[in-house]
N, C-alpha and C. Protein backbone atom coordinates (compact mmCIF):
# COMPACT_ATOMS: atom_id res chain seq x y z
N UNK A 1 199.10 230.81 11.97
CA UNK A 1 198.24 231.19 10.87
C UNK A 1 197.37 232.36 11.33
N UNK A 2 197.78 233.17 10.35
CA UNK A 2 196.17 234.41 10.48
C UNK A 2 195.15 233.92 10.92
N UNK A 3 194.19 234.88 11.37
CA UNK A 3 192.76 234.03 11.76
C UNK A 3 192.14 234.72 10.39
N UNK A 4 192.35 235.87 9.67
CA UNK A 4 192.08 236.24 8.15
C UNK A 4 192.13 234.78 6.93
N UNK A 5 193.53 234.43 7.15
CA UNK A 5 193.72 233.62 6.19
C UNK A 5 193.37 231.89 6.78
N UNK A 6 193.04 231.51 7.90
CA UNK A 6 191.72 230.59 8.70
C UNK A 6 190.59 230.84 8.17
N UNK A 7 189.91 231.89 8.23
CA UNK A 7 188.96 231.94 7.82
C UNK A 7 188.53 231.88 5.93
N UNK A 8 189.48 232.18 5.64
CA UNK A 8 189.08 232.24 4.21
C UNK A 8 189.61 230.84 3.41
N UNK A 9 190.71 229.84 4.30
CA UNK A 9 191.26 228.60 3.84
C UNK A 9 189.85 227.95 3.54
N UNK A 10 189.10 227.93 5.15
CA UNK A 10 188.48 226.85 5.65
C UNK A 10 186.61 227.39 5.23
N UNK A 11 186.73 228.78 4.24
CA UNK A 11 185.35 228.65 3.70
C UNK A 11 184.77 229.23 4.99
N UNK A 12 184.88 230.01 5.81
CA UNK A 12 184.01 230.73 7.14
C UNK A 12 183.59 231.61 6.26
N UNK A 13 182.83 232.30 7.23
CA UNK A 13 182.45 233.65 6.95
C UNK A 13 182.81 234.34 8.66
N UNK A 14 183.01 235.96 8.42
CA UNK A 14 183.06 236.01 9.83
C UNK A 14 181.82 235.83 10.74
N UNK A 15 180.58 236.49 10.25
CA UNK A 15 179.63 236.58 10.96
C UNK A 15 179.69 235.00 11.57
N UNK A 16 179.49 233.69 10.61
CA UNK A 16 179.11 232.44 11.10
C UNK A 16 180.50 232.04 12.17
N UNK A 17 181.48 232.67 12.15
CA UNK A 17 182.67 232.30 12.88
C UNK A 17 182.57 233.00 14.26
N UNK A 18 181.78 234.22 14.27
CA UNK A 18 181.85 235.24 15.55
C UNK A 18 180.73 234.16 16.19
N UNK A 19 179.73 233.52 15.62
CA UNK A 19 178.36 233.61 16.27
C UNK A 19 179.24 231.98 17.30
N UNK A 20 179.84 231.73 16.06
CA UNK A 20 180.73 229.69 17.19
C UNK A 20 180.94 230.47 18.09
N UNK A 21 182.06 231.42 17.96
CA UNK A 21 182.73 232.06 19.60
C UNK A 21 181.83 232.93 20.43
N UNK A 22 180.39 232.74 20.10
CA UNK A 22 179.67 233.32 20.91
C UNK A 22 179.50 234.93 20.96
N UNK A 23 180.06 235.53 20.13
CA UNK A 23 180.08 236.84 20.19
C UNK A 23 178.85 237.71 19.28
N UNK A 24 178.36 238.75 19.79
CA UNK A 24 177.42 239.06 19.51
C UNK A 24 177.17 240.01 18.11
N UNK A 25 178.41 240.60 18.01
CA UNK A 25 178.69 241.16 16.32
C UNK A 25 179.51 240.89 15.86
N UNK A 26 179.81 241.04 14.07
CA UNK A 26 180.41 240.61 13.49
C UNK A 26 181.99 241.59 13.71
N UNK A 27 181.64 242.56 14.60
CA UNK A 27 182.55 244.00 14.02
C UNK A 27 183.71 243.05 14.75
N UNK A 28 183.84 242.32 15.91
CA UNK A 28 184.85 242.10 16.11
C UNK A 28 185.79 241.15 15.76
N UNK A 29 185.06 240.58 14.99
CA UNK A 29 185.68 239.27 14.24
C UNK A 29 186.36 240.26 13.07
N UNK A 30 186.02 241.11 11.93
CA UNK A 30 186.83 241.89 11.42
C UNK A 30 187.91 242.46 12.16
N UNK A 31 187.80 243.14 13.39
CA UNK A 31 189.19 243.78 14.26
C UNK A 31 190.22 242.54 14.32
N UNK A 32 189.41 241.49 14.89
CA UNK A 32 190.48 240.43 14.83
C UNK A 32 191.38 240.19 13.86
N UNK A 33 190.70 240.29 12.69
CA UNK A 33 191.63 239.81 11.20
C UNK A 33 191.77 240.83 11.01
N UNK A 34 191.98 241.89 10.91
CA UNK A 34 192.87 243.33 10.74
C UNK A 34 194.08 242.95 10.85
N UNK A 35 195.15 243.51 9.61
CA UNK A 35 196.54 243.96 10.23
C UNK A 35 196.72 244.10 11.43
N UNK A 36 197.80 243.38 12.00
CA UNK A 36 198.27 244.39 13.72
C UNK A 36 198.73 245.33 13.00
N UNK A 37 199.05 246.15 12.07
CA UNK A 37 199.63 247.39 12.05
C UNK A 37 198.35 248.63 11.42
N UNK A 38 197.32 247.88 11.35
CA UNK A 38 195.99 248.78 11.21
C UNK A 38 195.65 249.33 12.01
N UNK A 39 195.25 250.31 12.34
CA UNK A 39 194.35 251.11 13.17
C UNK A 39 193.16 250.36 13.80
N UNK A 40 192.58 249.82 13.01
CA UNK A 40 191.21 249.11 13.42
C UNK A 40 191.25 247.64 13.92
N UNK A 41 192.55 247.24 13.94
CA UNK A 41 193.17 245.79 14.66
C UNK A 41 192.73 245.90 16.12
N UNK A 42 192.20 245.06 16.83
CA UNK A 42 192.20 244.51 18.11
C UNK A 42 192.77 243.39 18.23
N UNK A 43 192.64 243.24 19.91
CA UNK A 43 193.58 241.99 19.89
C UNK A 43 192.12 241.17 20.64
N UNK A 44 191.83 240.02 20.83
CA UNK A 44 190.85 239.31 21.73
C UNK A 44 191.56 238.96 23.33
N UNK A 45 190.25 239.17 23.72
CA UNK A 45 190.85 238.81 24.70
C UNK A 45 191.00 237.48 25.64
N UNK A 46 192.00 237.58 26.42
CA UNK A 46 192.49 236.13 26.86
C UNK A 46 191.20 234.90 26.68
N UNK A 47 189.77 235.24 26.77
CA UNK A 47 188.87 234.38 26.92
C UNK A 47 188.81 233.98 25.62
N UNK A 48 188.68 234.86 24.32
CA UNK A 48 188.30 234.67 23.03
C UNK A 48 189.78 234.17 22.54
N UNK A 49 190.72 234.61 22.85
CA UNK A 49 191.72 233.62 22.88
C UNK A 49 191.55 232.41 22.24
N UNK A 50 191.33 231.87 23.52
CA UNK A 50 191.01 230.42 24.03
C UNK A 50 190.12 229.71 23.04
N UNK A 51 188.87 230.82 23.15
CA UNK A 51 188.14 230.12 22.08
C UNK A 51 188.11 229.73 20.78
N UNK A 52 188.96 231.33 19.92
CA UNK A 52 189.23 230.90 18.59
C UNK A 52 190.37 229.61 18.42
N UNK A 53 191.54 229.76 19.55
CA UNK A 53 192.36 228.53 19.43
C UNK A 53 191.75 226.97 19.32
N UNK A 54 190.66 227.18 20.27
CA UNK A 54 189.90 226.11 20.38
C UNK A 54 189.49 225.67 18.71
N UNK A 55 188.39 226.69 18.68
CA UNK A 55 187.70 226.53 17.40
C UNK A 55 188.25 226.10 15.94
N UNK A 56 189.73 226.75 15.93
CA UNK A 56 190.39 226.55 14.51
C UNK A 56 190.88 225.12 14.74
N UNK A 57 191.17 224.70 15.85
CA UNK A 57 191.76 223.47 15.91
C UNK A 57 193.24 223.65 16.19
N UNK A 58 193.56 225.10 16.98
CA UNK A 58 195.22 225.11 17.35
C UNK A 58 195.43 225.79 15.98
N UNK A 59 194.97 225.69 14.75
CA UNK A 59 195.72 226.66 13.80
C UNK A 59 196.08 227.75 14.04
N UNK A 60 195.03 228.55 14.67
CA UNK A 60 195.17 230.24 15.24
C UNK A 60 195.88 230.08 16.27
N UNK A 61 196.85 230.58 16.76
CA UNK A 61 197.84 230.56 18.31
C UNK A 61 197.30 232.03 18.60
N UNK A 62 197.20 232.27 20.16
CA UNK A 62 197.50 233.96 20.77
C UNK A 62 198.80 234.50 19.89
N UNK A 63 199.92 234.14 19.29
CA UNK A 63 200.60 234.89 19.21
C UNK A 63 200.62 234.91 17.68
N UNK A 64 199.62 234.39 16.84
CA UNK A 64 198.94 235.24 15.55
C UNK A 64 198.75 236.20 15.64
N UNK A 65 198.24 237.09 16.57
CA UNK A 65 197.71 238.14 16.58
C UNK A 65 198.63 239.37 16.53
N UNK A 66 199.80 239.07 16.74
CA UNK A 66 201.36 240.24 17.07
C UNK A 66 202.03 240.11 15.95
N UNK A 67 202.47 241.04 15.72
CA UNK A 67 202.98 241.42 13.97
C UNK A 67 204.79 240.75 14.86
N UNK A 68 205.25 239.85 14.83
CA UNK A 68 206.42 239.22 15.26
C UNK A 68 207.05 239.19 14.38
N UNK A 69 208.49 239.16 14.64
CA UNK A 69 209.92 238.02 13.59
C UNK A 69 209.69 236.64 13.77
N UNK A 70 209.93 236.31 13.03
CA UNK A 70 209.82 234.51 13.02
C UNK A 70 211.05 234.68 13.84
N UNK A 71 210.74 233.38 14.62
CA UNK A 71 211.56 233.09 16.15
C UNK A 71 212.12 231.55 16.01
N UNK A 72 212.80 230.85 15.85
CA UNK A 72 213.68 230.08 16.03
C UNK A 72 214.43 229.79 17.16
N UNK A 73 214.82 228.86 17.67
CA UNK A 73 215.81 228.91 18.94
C UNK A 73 217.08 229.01 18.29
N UNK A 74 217.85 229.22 19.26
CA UNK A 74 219.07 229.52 18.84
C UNK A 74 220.11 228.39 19.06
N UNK A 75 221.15 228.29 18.50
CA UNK A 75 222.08 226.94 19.52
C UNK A 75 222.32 227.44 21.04
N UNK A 76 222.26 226.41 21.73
CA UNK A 76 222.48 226.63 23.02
C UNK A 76 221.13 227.78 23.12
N UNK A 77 220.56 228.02 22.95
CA UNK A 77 218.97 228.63 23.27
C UNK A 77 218.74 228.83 24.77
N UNK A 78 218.75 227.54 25.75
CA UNK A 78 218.03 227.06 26.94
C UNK A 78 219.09 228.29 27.55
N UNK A 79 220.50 228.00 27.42
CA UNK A 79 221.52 228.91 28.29
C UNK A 79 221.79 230.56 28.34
N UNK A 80 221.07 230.32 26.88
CA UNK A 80 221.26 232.17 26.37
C UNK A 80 220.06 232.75 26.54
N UNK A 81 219.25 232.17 27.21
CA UNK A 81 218.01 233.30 27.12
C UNK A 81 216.70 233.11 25.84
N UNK A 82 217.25 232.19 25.30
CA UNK A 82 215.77 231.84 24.69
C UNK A 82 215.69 232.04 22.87
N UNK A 83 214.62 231.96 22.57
CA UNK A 83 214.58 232.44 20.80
C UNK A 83 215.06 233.82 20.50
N UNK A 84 215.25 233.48 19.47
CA UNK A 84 216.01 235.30 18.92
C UNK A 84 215.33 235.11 17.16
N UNK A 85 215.30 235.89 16.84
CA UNK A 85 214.76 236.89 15.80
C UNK A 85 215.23 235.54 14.53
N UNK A 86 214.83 235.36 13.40
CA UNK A 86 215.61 233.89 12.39
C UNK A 86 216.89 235.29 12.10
N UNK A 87 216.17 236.60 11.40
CA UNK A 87 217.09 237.23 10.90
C UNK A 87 218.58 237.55 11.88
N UNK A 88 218.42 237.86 13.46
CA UNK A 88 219.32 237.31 13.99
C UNK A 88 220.07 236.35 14.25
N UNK A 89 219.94 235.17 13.60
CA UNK A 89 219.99 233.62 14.73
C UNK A 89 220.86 233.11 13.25
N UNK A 90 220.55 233.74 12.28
CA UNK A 90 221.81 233.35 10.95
C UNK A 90 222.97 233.79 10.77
């Protein structure tokens, strides 16, 4: 799940969401929920990570933050090297 669409499920605001993770302005809680394909997207780092994962309750994963293909394993997955793309894996 977005941490955009976290925050707006569960009624946050960013400011009151930056201040849980301890952070001192709101600006980066907007970078956070930016498009990854925005300009003004950041990513957090490994510490804030942790924390927003913490905070949402596991809803937010680190790898919310990367504009990805939905990933699926594949048959036989373990032998071939791992998840592949869904649009590949059909």
């Amino acid at each position: 799940m977005r941490l955009r669409q976290w925050i707006e499920d569960f009624g946050e605001t960013p400011a009151a969401f930056g201040r849980q993770l301890g952070l001192k302005g709101v600006h980066s809680v907007y970078r956070y929920m930016a498009n990854p394909r925005d300009r003004h997207h950041r990513l957090p780092t490994p510490e804030i990570m942790v924390r927003i994962f913490v905070a949402t309750g596991g809803r937010v994963r680190p790898d919310d933050f990367y504009d990805l293909p939905i990933l699926r394993p594949a048959a036989g997955a373990a032998s071939e090297g791992g998840p592949v793309p869904a649009e590949v894996a059909a």
